[in-house]
PDB file of N, CA and C in Angstrom:
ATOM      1  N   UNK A   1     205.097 144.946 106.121  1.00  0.00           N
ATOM      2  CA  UNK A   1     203.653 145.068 106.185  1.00  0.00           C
ATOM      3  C   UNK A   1     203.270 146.530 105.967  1.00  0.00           C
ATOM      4  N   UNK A   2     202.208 146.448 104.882  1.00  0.00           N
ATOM      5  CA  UNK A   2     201.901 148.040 104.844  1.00  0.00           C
ATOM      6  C   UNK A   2     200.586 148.637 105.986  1.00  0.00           C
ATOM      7  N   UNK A   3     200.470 150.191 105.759  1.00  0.00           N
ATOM      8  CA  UNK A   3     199.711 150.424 107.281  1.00  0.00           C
ATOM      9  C   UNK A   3     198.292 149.848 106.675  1.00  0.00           C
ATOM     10  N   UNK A   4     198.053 149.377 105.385  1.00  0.00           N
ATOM     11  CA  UNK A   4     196.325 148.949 104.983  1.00  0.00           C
ATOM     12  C   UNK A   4     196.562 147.433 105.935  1.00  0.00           C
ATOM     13  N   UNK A   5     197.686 146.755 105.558  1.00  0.00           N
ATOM     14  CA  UNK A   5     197.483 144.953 105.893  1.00  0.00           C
ATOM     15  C   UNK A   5     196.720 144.634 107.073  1.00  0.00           C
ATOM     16  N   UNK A   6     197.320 145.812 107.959  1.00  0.00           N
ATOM     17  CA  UNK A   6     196.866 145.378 109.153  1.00  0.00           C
ATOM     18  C   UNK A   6     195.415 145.503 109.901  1.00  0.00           C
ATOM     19  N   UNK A   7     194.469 146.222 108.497  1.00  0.00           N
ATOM     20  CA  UNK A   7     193.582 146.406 108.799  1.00  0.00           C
ATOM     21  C   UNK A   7     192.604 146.005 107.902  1.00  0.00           C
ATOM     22  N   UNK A   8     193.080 145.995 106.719  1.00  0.00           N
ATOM     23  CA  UNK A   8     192.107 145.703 105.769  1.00  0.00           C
ATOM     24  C   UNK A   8     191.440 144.020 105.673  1.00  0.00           C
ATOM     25  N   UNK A   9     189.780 144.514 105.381  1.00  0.00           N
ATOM     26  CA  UNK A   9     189.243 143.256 105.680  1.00  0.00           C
ATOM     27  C   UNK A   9     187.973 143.648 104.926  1.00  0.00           C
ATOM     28  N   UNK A  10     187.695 142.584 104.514  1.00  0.00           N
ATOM     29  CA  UNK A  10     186.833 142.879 102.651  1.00  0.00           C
ATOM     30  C   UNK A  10     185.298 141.531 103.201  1.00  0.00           C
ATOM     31  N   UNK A  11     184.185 141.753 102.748  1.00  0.00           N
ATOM     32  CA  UNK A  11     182.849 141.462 102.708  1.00  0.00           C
ATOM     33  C   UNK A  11     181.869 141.778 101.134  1.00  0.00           C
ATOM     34  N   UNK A  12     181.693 140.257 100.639  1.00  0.00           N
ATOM     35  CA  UNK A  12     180.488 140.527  99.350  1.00  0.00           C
ATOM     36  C   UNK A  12     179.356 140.027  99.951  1.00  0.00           C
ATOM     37  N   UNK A  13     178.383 140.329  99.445  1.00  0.00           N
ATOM     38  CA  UNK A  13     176.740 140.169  98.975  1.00  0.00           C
ATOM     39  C   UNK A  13     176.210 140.644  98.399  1.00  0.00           C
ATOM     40  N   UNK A  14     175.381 139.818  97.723  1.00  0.00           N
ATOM     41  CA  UNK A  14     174.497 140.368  96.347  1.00  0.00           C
ATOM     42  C   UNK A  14     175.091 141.399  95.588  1.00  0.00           C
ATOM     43  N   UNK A  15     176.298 141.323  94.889  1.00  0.00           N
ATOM     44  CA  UNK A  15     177.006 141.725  93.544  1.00  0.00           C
ATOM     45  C   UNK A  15     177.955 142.639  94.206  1.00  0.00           C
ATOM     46  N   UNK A  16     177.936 142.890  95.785  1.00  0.00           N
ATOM     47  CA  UNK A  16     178.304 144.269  96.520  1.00  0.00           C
ATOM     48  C   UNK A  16     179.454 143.798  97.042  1.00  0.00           C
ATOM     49  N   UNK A  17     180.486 144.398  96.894  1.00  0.00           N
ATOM     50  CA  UNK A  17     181.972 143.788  97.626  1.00  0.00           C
ATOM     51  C   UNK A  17     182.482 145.502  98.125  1.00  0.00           C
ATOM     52  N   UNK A  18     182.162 144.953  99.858  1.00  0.00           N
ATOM     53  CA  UNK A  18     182.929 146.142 101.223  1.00  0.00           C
ATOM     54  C   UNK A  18     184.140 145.678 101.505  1.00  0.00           C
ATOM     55  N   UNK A  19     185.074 147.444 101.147  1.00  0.00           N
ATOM     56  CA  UNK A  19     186.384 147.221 101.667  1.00  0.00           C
ATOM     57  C   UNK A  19     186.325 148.073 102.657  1.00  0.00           C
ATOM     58  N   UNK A  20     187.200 147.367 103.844  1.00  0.00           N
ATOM     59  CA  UNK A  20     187.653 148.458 105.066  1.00  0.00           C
ATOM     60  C   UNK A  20     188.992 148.610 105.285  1.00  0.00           C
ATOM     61  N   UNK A  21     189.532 149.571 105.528  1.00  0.00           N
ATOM     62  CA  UNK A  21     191.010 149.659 106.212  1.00  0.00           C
ATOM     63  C   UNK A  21     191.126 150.808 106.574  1.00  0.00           C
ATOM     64  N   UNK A  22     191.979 150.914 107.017  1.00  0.00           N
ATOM     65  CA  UNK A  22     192.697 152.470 107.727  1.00  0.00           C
ATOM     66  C   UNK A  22     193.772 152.743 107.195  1.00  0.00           C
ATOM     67  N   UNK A  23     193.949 154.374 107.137  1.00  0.00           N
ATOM     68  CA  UNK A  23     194.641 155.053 106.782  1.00  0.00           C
ATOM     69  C   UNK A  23     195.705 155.225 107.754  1.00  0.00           C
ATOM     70  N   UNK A  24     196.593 156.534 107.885  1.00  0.00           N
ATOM     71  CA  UNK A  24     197.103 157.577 108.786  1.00  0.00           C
ATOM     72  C   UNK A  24     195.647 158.263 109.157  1.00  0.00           C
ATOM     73  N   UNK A  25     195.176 158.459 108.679  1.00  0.00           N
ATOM     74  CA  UNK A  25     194.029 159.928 108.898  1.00  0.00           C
ATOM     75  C   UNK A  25     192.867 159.615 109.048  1.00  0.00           C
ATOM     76  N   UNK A  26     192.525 158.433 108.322  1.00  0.00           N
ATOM     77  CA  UNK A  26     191.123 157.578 108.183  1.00  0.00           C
ATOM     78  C   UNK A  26     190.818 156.145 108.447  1.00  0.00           C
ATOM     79  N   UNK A  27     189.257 155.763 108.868  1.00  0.00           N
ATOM     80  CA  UNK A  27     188.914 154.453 108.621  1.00  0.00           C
ATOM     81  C   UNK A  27     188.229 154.789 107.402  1.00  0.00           C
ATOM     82  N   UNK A  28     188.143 153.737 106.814  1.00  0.00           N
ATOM     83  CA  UNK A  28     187.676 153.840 104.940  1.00  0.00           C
ATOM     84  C   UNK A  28     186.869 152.654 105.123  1.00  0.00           C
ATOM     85  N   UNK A  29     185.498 152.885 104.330  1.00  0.00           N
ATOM     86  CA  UNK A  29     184.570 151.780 103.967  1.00  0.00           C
ATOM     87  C   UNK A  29     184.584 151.643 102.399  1.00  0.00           C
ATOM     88  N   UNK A  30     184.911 151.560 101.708  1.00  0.00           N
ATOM     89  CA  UNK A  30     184.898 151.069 100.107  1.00  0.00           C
ATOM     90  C   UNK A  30     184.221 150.460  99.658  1.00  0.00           C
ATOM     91  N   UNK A  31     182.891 150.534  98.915  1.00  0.00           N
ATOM     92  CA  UNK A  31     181.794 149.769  98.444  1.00  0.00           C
ATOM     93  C   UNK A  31     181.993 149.654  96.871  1.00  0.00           C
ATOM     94  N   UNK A  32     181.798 148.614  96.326  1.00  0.00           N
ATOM     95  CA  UNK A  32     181.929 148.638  94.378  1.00  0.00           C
ATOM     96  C   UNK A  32     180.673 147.347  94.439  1.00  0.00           C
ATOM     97  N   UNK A  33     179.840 147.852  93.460  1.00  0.00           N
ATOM     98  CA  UNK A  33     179.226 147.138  92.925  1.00  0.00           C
ATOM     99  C   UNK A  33     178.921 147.606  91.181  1.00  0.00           C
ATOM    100  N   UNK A  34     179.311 146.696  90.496  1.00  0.00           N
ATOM    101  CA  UNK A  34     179.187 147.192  89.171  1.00  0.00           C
ATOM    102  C   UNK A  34     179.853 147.916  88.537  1.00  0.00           C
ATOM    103  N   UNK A  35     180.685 148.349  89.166  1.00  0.00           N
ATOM    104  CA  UNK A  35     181.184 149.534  88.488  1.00  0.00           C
ATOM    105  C   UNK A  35     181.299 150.801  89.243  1.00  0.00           C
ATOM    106  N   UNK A  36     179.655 150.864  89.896  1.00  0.00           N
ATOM    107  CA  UNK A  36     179.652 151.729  91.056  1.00  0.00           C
ATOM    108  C   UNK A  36     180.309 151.768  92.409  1.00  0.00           C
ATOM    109  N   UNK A  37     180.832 152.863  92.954  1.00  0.00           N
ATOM    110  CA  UNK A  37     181.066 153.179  93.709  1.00  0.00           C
ATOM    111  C   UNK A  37     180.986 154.183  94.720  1.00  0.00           C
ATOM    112  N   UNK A  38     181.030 153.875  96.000  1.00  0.00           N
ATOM    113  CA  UNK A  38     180.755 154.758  97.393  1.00  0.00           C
ATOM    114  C   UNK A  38     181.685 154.309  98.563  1.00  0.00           C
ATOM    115  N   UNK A  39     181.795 155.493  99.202  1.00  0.00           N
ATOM    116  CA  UNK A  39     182.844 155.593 100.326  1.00  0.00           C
ATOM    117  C   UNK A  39     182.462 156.589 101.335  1.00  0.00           C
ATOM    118  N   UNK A  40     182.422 155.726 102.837  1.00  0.00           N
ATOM    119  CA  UNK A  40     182.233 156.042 103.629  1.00  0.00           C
ATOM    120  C   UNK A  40     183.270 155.802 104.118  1.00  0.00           C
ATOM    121  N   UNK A  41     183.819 157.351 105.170  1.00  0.00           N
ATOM    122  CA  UNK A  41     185.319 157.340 105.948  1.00  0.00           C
ATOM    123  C   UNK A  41     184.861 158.161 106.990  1.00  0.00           C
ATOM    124  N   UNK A  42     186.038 157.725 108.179  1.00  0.00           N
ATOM    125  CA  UNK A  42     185.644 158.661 109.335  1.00  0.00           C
ATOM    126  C   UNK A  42     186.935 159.067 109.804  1.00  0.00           C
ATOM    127  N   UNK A  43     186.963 159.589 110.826  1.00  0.00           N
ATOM    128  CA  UNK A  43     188.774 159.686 111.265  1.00  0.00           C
ATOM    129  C   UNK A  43     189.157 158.660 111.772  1.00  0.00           C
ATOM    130  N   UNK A  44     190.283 158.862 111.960  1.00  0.00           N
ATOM    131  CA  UNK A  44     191.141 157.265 112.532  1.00  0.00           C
ATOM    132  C   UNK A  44     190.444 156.712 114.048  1.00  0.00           C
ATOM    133  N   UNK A  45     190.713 158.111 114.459  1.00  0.00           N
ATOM    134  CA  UNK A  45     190.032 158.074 116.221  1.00  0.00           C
ATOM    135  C   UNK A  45     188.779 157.771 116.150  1.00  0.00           C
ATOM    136  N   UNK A  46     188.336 157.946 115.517  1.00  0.00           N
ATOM    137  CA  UNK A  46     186.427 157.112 115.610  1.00  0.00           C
ATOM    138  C   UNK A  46     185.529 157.590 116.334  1.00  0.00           C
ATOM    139  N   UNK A  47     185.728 159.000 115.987  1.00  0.00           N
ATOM    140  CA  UNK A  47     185.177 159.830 116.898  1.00  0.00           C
ATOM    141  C   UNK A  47     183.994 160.987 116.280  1.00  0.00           C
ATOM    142  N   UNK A  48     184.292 161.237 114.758  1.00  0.00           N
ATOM    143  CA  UNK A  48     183.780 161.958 113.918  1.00  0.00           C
ATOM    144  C   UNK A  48     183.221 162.053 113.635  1.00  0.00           C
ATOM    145  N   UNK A  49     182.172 163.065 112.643  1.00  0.00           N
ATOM    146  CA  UNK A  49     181.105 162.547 111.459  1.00  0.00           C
ATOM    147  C   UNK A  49     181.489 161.770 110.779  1.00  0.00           C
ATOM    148  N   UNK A  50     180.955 160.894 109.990  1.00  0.00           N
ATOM    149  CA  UNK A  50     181.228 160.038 108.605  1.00  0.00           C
ATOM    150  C   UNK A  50     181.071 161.056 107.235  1.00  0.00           C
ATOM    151  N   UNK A  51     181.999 160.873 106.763  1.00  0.00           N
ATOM    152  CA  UNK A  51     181.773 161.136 105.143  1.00  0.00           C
ATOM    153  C   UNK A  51     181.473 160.261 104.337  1.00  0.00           C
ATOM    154  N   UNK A  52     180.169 160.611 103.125  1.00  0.00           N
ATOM    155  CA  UNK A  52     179.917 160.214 101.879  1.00  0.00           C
ATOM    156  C   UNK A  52     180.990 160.397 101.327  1.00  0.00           C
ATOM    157  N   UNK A  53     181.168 160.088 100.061  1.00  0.00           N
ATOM    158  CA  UNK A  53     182.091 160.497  99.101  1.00  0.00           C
ATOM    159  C   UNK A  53     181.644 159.454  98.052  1.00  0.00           C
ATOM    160  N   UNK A  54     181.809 159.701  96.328  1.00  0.00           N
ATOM    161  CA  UNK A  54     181.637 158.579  95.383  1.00  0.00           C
ATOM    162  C   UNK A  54     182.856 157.505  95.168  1.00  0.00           C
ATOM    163  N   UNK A  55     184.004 158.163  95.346  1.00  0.00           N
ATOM    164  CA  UNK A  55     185.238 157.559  95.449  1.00  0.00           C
ATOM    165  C   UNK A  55     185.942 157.562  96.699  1.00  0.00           C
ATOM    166  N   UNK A  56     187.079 157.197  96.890  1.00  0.00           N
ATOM    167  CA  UNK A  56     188.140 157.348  98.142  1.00  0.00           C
ATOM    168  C   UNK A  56     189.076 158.682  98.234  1.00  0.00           C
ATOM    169  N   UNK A  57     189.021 159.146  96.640  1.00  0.00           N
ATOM    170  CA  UNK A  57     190.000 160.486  96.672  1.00  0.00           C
ATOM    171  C   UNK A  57     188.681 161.356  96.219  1.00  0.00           C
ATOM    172  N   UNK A  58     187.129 161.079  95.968  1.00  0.00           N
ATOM    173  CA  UNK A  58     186.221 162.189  95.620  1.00  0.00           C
ATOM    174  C   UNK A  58     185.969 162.929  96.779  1.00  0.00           C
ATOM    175  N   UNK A  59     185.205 163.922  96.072  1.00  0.00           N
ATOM    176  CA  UNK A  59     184.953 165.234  97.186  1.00  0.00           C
ATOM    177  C   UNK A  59     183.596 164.795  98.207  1.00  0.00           C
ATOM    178  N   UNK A  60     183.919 165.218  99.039  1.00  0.00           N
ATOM    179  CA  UNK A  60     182.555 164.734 100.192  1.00  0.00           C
ATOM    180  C   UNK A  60     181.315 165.055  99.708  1.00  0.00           C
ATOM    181  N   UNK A  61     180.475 164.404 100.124  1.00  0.00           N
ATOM    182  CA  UNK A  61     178.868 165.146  99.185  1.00  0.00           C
ATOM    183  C   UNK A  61     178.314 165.186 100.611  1.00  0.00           C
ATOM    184  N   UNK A  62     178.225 164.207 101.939  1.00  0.00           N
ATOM    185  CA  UNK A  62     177.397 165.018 103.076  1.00  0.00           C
ATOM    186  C   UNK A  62     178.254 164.016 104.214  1.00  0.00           C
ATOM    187  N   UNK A  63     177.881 164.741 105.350  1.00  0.00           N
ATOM    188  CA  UNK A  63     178.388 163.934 106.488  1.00  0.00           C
ATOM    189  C   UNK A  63     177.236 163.719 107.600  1.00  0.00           C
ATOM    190  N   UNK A  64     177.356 162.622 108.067  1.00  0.00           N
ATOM    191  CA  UNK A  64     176.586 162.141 108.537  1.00  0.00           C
ATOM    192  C   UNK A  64     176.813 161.693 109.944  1.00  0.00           C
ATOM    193  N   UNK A  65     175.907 161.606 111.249  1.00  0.00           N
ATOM    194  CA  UNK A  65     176.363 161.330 112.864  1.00  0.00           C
ATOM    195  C   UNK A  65     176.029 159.736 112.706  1.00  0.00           C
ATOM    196  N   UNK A  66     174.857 159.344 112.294  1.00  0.00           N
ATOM    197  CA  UNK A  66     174.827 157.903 112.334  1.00  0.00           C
ATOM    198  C   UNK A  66     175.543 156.992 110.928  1.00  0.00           C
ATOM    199  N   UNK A  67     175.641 155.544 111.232  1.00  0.00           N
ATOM    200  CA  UNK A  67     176.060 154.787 110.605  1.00  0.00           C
ATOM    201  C   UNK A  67     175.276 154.379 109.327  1.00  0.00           C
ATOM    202  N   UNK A  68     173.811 154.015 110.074  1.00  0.00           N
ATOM    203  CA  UNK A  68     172.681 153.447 109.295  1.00  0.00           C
ATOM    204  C   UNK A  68     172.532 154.506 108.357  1.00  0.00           C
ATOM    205  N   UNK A  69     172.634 156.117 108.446  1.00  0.00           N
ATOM    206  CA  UNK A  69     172.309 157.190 107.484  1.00  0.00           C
ATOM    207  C   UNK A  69     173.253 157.244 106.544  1.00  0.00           C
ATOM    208  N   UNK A  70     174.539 157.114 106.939  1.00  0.00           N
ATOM    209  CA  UNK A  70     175.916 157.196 105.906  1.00  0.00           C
ATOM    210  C   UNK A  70     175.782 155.773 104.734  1.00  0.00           C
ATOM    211  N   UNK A  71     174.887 154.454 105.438  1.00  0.00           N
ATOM    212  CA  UNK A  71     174.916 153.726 104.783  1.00  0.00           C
ATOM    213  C   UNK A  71     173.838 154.262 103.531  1.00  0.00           C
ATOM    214  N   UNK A  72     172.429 154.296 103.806  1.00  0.00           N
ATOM    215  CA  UNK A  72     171.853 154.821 103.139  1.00  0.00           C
ATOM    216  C   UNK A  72     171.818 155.830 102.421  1.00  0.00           C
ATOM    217  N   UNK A  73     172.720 156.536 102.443  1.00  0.00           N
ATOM    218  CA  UNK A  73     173.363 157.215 101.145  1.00  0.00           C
ATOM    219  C   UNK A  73     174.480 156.559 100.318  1.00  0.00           C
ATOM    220  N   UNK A  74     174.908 155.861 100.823  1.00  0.00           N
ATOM    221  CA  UNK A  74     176.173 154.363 100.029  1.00  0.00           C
ATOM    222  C   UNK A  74     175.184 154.001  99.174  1.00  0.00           C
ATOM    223  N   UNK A  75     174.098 153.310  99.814  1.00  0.00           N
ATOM    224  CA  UNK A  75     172.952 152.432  99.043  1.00  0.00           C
ATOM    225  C   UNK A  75     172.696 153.364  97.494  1.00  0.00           C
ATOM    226  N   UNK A  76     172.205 154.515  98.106  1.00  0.00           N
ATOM    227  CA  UNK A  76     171.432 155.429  97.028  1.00  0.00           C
ATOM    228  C   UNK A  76     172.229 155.553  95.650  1.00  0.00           C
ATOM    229  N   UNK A  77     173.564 155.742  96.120  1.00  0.00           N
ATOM    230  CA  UNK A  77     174.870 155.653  95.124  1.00  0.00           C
ATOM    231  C   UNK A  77     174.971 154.992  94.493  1.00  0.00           C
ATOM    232  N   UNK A  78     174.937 153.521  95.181  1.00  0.00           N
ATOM    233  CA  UNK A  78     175.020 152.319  94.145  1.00  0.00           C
ATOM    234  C   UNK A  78     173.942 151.637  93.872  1.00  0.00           C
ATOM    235  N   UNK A  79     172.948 152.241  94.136  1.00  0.00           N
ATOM    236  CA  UNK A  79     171.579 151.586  93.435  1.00  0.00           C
ATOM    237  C   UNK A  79     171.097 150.449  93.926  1.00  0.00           C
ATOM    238  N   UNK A  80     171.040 150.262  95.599  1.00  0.00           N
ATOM    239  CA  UNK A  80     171.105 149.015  96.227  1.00  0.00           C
ATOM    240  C   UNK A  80     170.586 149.420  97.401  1.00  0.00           C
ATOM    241  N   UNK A  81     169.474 149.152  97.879  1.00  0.00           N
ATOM    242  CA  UNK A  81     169.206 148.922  99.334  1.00  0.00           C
ATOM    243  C   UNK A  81     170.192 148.850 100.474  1.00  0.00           C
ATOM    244  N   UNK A  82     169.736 149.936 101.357  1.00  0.00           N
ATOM    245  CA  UNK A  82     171.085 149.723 102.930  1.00  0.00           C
ATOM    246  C   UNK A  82     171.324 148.741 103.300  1.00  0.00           C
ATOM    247  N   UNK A  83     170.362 148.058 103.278  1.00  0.00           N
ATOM    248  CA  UNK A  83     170.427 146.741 104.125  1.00  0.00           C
ATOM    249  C   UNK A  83     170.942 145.761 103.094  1.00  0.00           C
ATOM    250  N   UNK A  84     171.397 145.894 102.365  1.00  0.00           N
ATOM    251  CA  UNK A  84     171.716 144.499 101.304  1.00  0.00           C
ATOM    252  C   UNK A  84     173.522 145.053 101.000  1.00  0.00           C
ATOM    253  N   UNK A  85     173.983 146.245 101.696  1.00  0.00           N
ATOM    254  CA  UNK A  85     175.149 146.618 101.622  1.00  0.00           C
ATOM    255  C   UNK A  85     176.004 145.760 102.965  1.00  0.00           C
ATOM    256  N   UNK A  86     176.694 144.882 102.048  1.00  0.00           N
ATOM    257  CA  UNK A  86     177.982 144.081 103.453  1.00  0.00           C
ATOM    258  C   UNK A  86     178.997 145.038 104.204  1.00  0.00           C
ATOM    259  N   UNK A  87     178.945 144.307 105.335  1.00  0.00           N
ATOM    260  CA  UNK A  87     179.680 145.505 106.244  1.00  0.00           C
ATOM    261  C   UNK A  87     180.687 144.533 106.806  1.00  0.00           C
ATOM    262  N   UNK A  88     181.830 144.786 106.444  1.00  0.00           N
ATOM    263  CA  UNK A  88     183.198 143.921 107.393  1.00  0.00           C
ATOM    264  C   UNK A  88     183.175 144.500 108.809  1.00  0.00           C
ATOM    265  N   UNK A  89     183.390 143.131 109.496  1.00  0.00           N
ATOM    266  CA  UNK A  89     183.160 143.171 111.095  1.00  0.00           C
ATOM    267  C   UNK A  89     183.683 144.699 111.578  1.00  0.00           C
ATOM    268  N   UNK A  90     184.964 144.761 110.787  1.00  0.00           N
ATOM    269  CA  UNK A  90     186.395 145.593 111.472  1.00  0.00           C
ATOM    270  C   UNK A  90     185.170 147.035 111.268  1.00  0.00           C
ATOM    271  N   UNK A  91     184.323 147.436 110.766  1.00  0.00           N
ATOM    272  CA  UNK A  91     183.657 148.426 110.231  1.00  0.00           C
ATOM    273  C   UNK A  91     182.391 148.820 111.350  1.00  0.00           C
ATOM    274  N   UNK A  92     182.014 147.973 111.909  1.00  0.00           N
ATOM    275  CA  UNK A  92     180.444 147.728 112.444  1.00  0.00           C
ATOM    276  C   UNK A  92     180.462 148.847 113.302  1.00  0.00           C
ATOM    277  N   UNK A  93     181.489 149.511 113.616  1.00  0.00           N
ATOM    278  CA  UNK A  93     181.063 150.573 115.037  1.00  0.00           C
ATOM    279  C   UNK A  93     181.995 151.801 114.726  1.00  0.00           C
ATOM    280  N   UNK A  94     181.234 151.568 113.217  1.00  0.00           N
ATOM    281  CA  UNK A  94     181.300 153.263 112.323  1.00  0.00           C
ATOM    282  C   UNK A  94     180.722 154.163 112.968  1.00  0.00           C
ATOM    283  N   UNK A  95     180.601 155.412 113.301  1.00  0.00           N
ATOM    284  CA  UNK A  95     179.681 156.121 113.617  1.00  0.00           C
ATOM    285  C   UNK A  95     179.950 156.868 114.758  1.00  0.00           C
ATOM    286  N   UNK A  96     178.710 158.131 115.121  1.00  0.00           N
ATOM    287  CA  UNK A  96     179.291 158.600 117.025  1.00  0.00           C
ATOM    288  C   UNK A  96     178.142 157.769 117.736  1.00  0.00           C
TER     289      UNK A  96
END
Protein backbone atom coordinates (compact mmCIF):
# COMPACT_ATOMS: atom_id res chain seq x y z
CA UNK A 1 0.00 0.00 0.00
CA UNK A 2 1.33 3.33 -0.94
CA UNK A 3 1.32 6.38 1.72
CA UNK A 4 -1.58 8.17 -0.97
CA UNK A 5 -3.99 4.67 -0.66
CA UNK A 6 -4.59 5.22 2.59
CA UNK A 7 -5.86 8.41 2.22
CA UNK A 8 -6.85 9.28 -0.97
CA UNK A 9 -10.51 9.91 -1.62
CA UNK A 10 -11.85 11.70 -4.80
CA UNK A 11 -15.47 13.84 -5.20
CA UNK A 12 -17.15 15.25 -8.80
CA UNK A 13 -19.75 17.92 -9.44
CA UNK A 14 -20.62 19.92 -12.12
CA UNK A 15 -17.54 19.04 -14.52
CA UNK A 16 -15.28 19.49 -11.10
CA UNK A 17 -13.47 16.31 -9.88
CA UNK A 18 -11.67 16.86 -5.90
CA UNK A 19 -8.71 14.88 -5.09
CA UNK A 20 -7.52 14.49 -1.47
CA UNK A 21 -4.65 12.62 0.05
CA UNK A 22 -1.70 13.04 2.09
CA UNK A 23 1.63 13.26 1.69
CA UNK A 24 4.78 12.86 4.22
CA UNK A 25 4.56 16.72 4.53
CA UNK A 26 1.05 17.48 3.28
CA UNK A 27 -2.78 17.15 3.08
CA UNK A 28 -3.44 17.93 -0.72
CA UNK A 29 -6.82 19.05 -2.19
CA UNK A 30 -6.53 18.58 -6.09
CA UNK A 31 -9.22 20.22 -8.11
CA UNK A 32 -9.33 19.64 -12.29
CA UNK A 33 -11.95 20.84 -14.12
CA UNK A 34 -11.33 21.14 -17.82
CA UNK A 35 -8.19 21.15 -17.99
CA UNK A 36 -7.93 23.57 -15.20
CA UNK A 37 -6.37 23.25 -12.27
CA UNK A 38 -5.97 24.28 -8.40
CA UNK A 39 -4.48 23.03 -5.26
CA UNK A 40 -5.06 23.59 -1.96
CA UNK A 41 -2.49 21.91 0.71
CA UNK A 42 -1.83 22.30 4.28
CA UNK A 43 0.63 20.44 6.52
CA UNK A 44 0.13 17.00 7.51
CA UNK A 45 -0.57 18.15 11.22
CA UNK A 46 -3.50 20.33 10.25
CA UNK A 47 -2.47 22.95 11.89
CA UNK A 48 -1.28 25.56 9.22
CA UNK A 49 -2.16 28.14 6.74
CA UNK A 50 -3.51 26.61 3.53
CA UNK A 51 -1.77 27.11 0.33
CA UNK A 52 -3.13 28.14 -3.14
CA UNK A 53 -1.08 26.82 -5.71
CA UNK A 54 -2.21 26.17 -9.71
CA UNK A 55 -0.68 22.75 -9.60
CA UNK A 56 0.58 20.23 -6.82
CA UNK A 57 4.37 20.90 -7.65
CA UNK A 58 3.40 24.95 -8.63
CA UNK A 59 4.62 27.78 -6.67
CA UNK A 60 2.22 29.11 -3.92
CA UNK A 61 0.33 32.26 -5.06
CA UNK A 62 -1.33 33.07 -1.33
CA UNK A 63 -2.06 31.41 1.91
CA UNK A 64 -4.89 31.52 3.54
CA UNK A 65 -6.33 30.90 7.65
CA UNK A 66 -9.81 29.92 6.49
CA UNK A 67 -11.08 27.09 4.35
CA UNK A 68 -14.04 28.90 2.65
CA UNK A 69 -11.18 31.69 1.45
CA UNK A 70 -8.61 29.02 0.11
CA UNK A 71 -11.67 27.64 -1.62
CA UNK A 72 -12.55 30.79 -3.24
CA UNK A 73 -9.46 31.28 -4.73
CA UNK A 74 -9.63 27.37 -6.13
CA UNK A 75 -12.98 28.66 -7.60
CA UNK A 76 -11.38 31.87 -9.18
CA UNK A 77 -8.70 29.49 -10.83
CA UNK A 78 -10.95 27.31 -12.32
CA UNK A 79 -13.59 29.52 -13.34
CA UNK A 80 -16.28 28.06 -11.03
CA UNK A 81 -18.06 29.27 -8.09
CA UNK A 82 -16.83 28.12 -4.32
CA UNK A 83 -19.69 26.65 -3.66
CA UNK A 84 -20.09 24.40 -6.73
CA UNK A 85 -16.35 23.10 -5.87
CA UNK A 86 -16.74 19.20 -4.32
CA UNK A 87 -15.03 18.64 -1.24
CA UNK A 88 -14.15 14.86 -0.17
CA UNK A 89 -15.34 14.18 3.36
CA UNK A 90 -11.51 13.23 4.31
CA UNK A 91 -10.93 17.22 3.39
CA UNK A 92 -13.87 19.10 5.27
CA UNK A 93 -11.75 20.29 8.32
CA UNK A 94 -9.15 21.99 6.10
CA UNK A 95 -8.24 24.98 7.74
CA UNK A 96 -7.18 26.66 11.48
Amino acid sequence: MTEQEATNEEATAGGVTARYYETDDERVLAFDSDGATAVIAQNVEGYAMLKVRPTVEGDELERYYGFDMALDHAGELLGVAPHDLPVPDAAADMGM
